[in-house]
PDB file of N, CA and C in Angstrom:
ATOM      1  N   UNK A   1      -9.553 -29.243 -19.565  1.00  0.00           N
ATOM      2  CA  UNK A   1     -10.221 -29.415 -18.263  1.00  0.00           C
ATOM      3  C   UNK A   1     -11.311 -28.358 -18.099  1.00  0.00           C
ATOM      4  N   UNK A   2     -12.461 -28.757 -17.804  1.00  0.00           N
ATOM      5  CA  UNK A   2     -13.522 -28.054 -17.380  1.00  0.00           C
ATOM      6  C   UNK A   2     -13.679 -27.239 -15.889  1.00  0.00           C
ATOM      7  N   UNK A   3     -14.345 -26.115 -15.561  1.00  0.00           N
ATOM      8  CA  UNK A   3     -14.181 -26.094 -14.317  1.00  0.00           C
ATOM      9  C   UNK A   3     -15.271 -26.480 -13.104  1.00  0.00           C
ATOM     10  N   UNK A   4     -16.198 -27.697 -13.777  1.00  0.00           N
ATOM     11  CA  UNK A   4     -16.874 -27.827 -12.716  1.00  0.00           C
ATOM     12  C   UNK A   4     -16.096 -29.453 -11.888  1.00  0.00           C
ATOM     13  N   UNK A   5     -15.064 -29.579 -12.585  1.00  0.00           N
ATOM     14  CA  UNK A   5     -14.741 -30.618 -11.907  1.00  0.00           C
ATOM     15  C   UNK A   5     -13.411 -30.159 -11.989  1.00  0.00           C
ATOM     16  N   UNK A   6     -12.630 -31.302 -10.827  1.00  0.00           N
ATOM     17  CA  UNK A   6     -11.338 -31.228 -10.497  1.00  0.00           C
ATOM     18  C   UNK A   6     -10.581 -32.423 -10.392  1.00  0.00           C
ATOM     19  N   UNK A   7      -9.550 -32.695 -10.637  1.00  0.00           N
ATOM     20  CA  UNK A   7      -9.033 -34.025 -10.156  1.00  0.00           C
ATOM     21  C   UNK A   7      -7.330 -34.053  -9.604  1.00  0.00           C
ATOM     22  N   UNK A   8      -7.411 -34.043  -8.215  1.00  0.00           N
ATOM     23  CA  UNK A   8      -5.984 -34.218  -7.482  1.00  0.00           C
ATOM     24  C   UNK A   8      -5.639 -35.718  -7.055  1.00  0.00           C
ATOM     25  N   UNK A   9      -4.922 -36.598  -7.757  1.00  0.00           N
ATOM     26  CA  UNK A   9      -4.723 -37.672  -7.157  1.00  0.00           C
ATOM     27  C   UNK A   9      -5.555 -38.188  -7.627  1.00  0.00           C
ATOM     28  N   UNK A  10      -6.210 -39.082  -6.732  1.00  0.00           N
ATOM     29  CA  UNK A  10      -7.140 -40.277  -6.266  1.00  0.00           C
ATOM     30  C   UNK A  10      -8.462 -39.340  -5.865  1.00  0.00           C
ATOM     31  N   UNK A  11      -8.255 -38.136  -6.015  1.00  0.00           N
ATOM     32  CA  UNK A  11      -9.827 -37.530  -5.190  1.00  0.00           C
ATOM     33  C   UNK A  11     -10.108 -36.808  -6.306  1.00  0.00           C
ATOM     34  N   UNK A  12     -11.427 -37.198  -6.916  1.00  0.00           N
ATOM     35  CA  UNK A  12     -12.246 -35.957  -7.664  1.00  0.00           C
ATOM     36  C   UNK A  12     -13.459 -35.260  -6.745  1.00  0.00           C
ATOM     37  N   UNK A  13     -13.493 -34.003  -6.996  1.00  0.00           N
ATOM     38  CA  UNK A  13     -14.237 -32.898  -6.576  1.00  0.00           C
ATOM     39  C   UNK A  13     -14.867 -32.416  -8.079  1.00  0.00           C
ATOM     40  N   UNK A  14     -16.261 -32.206  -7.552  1.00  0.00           N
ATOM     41  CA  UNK A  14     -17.435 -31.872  -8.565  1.00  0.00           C
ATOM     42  C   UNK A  14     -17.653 -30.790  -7.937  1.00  0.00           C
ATOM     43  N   UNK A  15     -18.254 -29.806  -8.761  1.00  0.00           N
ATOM     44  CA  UNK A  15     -19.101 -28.320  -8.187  1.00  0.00           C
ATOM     45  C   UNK A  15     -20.435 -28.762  -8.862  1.00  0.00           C
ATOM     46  N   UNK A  16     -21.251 -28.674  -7.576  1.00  0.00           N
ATOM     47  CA  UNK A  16     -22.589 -28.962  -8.384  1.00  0.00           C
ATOM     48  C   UNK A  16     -23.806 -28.155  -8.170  1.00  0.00           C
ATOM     49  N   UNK A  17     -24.645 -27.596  -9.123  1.00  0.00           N
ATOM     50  CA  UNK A  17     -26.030 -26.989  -8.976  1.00  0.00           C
ATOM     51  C   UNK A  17     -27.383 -28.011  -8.906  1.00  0.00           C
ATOM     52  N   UNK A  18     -27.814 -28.097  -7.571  1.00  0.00           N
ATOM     53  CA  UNK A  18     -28.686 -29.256  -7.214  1.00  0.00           C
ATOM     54  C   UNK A  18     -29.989 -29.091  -7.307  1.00  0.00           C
ATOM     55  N   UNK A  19     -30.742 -29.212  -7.925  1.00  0.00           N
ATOM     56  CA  UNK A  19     -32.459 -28.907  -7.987  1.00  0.00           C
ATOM     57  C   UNK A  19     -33.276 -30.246  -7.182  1.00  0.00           C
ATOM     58  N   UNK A  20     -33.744 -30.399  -5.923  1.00  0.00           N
ATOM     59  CA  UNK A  20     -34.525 -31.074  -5.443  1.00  0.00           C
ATOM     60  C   UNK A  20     -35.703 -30.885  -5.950  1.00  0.00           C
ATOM     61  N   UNK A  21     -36.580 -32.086  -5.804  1.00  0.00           N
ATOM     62  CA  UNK A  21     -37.926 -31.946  -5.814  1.00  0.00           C
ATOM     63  C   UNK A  21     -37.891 -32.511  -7.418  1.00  0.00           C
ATOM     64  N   UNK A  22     -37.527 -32.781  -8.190  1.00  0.00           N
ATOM     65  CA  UNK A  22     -37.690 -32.872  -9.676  1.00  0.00           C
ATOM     66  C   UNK A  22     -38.203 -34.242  -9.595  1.00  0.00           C
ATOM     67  N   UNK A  23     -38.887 -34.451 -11.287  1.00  0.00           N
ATOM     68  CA  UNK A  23     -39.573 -35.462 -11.622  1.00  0.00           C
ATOM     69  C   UNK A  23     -38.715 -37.026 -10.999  1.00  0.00           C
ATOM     70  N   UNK A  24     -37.704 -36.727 -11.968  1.00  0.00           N
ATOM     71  CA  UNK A  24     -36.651 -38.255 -11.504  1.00  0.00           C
ATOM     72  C   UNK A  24     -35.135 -37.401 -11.719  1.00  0.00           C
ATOM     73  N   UNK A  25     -34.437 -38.766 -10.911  1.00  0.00           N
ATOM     74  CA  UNK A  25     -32.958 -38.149 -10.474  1.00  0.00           C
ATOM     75  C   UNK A  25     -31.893 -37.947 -11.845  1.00  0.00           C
ATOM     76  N   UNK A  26     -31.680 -37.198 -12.279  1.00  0.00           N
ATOM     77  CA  UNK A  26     -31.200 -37.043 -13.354  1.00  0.00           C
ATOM     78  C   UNK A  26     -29.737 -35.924 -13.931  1.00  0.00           C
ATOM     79  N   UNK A  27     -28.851 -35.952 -14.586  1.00  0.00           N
ATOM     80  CA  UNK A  27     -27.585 -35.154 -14.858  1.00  0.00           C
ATOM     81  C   UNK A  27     -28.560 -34.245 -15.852  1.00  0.00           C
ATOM     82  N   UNK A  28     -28.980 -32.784 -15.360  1.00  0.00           N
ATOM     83  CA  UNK A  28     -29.130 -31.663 -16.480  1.00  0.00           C
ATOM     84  C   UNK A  28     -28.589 -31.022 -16.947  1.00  0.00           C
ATOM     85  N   UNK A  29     -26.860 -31.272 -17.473  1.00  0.00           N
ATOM     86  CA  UNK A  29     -26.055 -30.576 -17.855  1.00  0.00           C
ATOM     87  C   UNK A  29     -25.425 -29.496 -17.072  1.00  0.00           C
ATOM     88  N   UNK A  30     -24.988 -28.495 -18.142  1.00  0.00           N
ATOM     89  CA  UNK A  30     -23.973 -27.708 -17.060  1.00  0.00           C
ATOM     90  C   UNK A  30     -24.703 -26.390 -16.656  1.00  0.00           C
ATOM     91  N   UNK A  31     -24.451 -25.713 -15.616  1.00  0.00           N
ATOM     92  CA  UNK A  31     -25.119 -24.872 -15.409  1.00  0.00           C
ATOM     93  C   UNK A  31     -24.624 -23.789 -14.892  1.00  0.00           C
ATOM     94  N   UNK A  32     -23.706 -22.708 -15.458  1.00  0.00           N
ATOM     95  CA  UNK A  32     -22.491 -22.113 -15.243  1.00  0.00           C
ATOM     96  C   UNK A  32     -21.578 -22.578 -15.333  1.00  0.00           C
ATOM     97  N   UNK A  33     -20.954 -22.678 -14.132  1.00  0.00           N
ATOM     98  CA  UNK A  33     -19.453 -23.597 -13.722  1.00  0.00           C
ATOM     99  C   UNK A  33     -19.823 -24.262 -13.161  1.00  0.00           C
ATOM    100  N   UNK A  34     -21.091 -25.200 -13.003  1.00  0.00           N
ATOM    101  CA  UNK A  34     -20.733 -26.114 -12.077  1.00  0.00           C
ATOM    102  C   UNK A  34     -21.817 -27.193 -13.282  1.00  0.00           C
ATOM    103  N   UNK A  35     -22.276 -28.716 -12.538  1.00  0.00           N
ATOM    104  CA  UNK A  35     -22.844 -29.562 -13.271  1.00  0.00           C
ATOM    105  C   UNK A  35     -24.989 -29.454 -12.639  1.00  0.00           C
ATOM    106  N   UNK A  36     -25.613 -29.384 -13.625  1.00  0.00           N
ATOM    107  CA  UNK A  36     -26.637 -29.623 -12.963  1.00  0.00           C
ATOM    108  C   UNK A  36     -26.789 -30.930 -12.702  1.00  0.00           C
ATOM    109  N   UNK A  37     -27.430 -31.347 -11.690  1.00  0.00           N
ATOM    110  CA  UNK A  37     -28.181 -32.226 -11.040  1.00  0.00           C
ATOM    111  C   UNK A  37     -29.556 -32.051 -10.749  1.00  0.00           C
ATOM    112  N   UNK A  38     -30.578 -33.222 -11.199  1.00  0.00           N
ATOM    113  CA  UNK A  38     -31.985 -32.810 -10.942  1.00  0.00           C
ATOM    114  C   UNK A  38     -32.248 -33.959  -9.881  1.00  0.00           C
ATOM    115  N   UNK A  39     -32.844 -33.875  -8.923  1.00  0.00           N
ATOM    116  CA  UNK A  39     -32.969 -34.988  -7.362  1.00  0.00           C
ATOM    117  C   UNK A  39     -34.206 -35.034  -7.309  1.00  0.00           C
ATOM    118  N   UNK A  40     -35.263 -36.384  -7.335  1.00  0.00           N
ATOM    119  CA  UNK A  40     -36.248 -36.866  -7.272  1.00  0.00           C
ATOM    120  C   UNK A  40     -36.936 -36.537  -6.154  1.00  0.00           C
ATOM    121  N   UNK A  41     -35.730 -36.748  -4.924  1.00  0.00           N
ATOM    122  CA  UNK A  41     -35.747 -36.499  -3.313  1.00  0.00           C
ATOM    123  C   UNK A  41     -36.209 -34.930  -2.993  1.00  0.00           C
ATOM    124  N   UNK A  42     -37.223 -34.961  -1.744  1.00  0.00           N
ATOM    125  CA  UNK A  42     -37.485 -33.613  -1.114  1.00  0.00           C
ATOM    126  C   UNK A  42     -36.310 -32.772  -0.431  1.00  0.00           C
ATOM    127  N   UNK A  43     -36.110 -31.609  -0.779  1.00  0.00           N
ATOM    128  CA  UNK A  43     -35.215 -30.984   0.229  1.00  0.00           C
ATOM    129  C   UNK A  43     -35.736 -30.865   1.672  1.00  0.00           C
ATOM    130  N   UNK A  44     -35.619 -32.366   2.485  1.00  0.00           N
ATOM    131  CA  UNK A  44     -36.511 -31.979   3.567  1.00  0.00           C
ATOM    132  C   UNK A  44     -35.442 -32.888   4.612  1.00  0.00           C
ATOM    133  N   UNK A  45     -35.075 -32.413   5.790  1.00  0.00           N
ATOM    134  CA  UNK A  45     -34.170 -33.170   6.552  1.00  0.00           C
ATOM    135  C   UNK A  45     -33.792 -34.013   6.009  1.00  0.00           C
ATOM    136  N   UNK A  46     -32.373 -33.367   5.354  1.00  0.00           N
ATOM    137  CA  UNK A  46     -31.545 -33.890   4.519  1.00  0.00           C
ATOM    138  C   UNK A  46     -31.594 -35.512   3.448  1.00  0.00           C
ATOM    139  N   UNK A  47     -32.876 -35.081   3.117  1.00  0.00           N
ATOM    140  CA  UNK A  47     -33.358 -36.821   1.875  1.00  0.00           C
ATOM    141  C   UNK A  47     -32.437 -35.968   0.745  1.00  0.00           C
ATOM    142  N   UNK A  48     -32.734 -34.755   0.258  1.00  0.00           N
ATOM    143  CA  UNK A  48     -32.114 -34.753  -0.905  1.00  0.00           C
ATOM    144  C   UNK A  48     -30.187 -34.905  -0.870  1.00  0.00           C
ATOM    145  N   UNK A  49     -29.676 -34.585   0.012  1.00  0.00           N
ATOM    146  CA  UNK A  49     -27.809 -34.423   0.319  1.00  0.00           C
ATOM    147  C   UNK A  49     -28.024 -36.134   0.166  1.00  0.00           C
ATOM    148  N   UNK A  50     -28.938 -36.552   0.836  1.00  0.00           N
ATOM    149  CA  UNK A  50     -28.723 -38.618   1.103  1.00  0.00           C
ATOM    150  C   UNK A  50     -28.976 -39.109  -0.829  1.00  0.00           C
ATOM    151  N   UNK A  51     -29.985 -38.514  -1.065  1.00  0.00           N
ATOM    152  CA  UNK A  51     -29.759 -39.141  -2.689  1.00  0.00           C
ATOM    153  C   UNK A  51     -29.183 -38.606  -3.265  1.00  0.00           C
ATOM    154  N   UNK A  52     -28.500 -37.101  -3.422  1.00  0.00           N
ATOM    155  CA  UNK A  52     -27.664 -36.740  -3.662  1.00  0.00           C
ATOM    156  C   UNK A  52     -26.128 -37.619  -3.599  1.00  0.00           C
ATOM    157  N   UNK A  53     -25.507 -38.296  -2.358  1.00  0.00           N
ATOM    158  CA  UNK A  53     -25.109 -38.996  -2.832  1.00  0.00           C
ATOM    159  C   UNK A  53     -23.951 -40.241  -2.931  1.00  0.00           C
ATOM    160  N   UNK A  54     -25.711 -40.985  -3.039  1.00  0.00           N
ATOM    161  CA  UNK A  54     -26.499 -42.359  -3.150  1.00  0.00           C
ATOM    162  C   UNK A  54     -26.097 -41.930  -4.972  1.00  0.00           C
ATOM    163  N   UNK A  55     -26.909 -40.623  -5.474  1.00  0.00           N
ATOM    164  CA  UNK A  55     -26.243 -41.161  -6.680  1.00  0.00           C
ATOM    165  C   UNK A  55     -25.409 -41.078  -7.511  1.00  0.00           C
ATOM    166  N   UNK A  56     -24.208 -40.034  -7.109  1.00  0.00           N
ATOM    167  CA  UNK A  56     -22.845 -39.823  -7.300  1.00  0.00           C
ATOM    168  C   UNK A  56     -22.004 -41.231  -7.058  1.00  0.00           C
ATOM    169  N   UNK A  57     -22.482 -42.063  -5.836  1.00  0.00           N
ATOM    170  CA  UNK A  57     -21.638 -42.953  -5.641  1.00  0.00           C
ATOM    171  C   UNK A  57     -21.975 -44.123  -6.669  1.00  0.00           C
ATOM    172  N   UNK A  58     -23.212 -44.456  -6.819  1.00  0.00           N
ATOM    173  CA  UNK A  58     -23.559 -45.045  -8.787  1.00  0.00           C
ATOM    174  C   UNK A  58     -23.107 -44.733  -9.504  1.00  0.00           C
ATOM    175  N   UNK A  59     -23.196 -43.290 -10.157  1.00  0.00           N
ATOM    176  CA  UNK A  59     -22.654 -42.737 -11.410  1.00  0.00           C
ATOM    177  C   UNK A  59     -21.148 -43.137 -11.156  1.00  0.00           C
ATOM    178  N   UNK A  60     -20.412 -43.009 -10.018  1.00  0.00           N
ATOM    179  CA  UNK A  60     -18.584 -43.398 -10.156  1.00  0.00           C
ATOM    180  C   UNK A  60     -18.837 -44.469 -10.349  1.00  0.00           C
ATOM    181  N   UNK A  61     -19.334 -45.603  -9.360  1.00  0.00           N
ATOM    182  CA  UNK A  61     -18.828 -46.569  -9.266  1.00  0.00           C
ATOM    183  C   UNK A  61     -18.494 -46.865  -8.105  1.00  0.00           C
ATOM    184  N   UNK A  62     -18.593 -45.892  -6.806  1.00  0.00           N
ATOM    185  CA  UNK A  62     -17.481 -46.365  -5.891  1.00  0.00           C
ATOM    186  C   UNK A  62     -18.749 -46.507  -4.339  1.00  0.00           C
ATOM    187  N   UNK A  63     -18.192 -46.837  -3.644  1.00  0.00           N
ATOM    188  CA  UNK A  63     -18.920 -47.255  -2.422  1.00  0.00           C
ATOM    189  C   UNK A  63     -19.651 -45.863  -1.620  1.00  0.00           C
ATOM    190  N   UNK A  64     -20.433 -45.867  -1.093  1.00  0.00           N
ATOM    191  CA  UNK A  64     -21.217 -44.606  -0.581  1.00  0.00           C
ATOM    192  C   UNK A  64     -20.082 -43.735   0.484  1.00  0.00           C
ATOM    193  N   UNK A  65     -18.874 -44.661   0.547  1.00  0.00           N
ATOM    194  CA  UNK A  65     -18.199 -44.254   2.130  1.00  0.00           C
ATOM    195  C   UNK A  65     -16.819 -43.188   1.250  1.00  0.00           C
ATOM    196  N   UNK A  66     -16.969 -43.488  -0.051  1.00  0.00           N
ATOM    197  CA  UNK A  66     -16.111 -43.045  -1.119  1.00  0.00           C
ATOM    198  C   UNK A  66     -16.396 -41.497  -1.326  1.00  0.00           C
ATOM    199  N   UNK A  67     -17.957 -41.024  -1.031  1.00  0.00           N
ATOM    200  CA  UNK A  67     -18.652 -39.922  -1.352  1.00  0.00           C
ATOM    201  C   UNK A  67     -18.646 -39.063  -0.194  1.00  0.00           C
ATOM    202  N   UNK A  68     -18.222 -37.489  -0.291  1.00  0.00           N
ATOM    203  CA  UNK A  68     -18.334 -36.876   0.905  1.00  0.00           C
ATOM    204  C   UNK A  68     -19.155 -35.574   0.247  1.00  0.00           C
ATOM    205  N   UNK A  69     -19.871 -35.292   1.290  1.00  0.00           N
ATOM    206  CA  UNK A  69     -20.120 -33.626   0.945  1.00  0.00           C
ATOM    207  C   UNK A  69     -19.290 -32.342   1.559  1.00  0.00           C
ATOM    208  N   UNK A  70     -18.573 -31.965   0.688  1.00  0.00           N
ATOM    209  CA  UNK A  70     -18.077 -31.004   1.369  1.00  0.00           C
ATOM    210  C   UNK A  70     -17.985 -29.379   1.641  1.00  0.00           C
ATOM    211  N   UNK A  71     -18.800 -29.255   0.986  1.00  0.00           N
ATOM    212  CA  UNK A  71     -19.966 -27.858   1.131  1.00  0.00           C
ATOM    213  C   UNK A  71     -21.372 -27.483   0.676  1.00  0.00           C
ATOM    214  N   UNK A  72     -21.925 -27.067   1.084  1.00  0.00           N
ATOM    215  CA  UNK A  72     -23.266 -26.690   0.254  1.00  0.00           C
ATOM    216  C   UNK A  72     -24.577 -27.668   0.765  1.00  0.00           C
ATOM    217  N   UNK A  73     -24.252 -27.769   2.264  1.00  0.00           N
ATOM    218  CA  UNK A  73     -25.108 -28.690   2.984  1.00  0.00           C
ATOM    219  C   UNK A  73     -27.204 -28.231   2.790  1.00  0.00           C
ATOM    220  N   UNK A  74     -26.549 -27.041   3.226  1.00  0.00           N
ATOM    221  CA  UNK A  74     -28.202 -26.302   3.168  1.00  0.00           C
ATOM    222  C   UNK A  74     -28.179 -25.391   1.942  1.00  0.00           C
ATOM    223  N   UNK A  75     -27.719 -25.455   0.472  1.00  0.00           N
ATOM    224  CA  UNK A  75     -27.787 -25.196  -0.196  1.00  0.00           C
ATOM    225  C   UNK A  75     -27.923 -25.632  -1.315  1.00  0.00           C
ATOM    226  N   UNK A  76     -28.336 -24.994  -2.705  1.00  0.00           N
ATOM    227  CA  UNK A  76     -28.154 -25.932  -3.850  1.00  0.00           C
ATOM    228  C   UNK A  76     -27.179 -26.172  -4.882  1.00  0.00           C
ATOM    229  N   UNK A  77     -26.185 -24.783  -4.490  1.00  0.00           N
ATOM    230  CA  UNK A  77     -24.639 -25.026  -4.920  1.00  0.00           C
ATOM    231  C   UNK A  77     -23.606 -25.842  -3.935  1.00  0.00           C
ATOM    232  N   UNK A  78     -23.222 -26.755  -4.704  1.00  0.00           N
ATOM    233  CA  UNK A  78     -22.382 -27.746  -3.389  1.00  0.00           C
ATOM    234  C   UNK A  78     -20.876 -28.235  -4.270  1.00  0.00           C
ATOM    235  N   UNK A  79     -20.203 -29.039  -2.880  1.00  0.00           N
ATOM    236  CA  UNK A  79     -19.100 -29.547  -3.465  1.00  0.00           C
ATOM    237  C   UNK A  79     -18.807 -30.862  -3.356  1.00  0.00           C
ATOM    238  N   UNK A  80     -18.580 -31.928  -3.849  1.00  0.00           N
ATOM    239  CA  UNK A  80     -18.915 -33.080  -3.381  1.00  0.00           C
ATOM    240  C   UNK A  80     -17.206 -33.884  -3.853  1.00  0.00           C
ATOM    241  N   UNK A  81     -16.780 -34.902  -3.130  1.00  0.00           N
ATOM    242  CA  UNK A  81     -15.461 -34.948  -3.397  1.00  0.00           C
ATOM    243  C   UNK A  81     -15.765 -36.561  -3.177  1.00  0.00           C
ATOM    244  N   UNK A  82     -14.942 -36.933  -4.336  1.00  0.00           N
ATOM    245  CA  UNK A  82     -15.080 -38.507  -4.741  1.00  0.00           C
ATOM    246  C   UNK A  82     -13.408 -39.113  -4.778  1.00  0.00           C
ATOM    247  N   UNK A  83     -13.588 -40.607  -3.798  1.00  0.00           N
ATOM    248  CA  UNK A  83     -12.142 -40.768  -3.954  1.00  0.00           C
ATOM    249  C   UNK A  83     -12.308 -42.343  -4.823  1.00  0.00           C
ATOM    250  N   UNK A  84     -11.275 -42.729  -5.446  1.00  0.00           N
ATOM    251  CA  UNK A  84     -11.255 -43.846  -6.615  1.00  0.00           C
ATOM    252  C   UNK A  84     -12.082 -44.218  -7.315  1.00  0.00           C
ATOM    253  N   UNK A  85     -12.448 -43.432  -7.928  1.00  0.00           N
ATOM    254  CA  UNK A  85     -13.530 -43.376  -8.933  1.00  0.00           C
ATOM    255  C   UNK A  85     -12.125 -43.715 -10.325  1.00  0.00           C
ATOM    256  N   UNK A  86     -12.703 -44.173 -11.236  1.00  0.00           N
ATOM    257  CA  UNK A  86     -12.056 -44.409 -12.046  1.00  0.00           C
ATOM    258  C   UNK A  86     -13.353 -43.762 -13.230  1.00  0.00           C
ATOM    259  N   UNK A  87     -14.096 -43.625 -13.183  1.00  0.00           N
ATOM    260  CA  UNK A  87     -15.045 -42.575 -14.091  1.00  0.00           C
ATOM    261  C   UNK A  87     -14.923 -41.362 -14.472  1.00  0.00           C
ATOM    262  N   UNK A  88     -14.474 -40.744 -15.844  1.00  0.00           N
ATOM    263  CA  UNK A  88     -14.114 -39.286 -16.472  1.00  0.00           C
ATOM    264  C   UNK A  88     -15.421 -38.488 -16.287  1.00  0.00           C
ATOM    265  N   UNK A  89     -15.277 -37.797 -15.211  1.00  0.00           N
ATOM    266  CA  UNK A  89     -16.714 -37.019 -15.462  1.00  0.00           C
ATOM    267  C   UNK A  89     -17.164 -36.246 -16.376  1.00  0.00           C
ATOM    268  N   UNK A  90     -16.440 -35.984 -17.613  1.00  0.00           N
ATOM    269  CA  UNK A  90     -16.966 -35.271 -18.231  1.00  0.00           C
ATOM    270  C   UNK A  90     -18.241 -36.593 -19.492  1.00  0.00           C
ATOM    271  N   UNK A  91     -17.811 -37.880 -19.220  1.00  0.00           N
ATOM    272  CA  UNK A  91     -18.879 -38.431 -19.469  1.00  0.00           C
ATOM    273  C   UNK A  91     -20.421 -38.485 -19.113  1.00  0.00           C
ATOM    274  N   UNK A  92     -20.475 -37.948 -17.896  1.00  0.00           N
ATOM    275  CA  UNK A  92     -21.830 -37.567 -17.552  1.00  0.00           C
ATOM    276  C   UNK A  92     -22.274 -36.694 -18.990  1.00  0.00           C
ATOM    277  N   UNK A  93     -21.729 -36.042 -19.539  1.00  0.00           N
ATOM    278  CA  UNK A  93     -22.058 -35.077 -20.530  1.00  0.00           C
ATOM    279  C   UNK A  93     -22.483 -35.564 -22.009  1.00  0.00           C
ATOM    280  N   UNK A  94     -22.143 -36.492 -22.060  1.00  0.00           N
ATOM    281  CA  UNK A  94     -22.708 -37.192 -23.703  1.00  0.00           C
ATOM    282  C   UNK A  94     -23.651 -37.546 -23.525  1.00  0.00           C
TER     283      UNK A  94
END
């Protein structure tokens, strides 16, 4: 087990390092302990947290109502907690 992710149950929790503003929305690997994320979206009243994730709930699989943020609102280290995802996140990584 890695430590940018977690899995209790039915709920996975990601630690993520978020770069807004980038070319296109994209997984940049790991970046410490947590996963990079590169976001197409402006950090500007909250577009980037909304595609942020808009595209966590793609990459699982699971419905947008599935996706919560649960820290790191005005920041670019965050925590984001996913419930029935049936997706191994460490596949983002290949």
């Amino acid at each position: 087990m890695t430590e940018w992710y977690r899995r209790n149950g039915d709920i996975l929790t990601l630690t993520l390092h978020v770069q807004p503003g980038a070319k296109r929305t994209e997984v940049a690997g790991l970046h410490g302990d947590a996963l990079k994320l590169r976001l197409a979206a402006p950090p500007i009243e909250g577009r980037a947290n909304e595609a942020l994730l808009r595209f966590i709930a793609d990459t699982f699989g699971v419905p947008l109502r599935q996706v919560e943020l649960k820290q790191g609102g005005q920041s670019r280290h965050k925590v984001v907690a996913i419930s029935g995802s049936k997706v191994e996140p460490g596949s983002l990584l290949l």
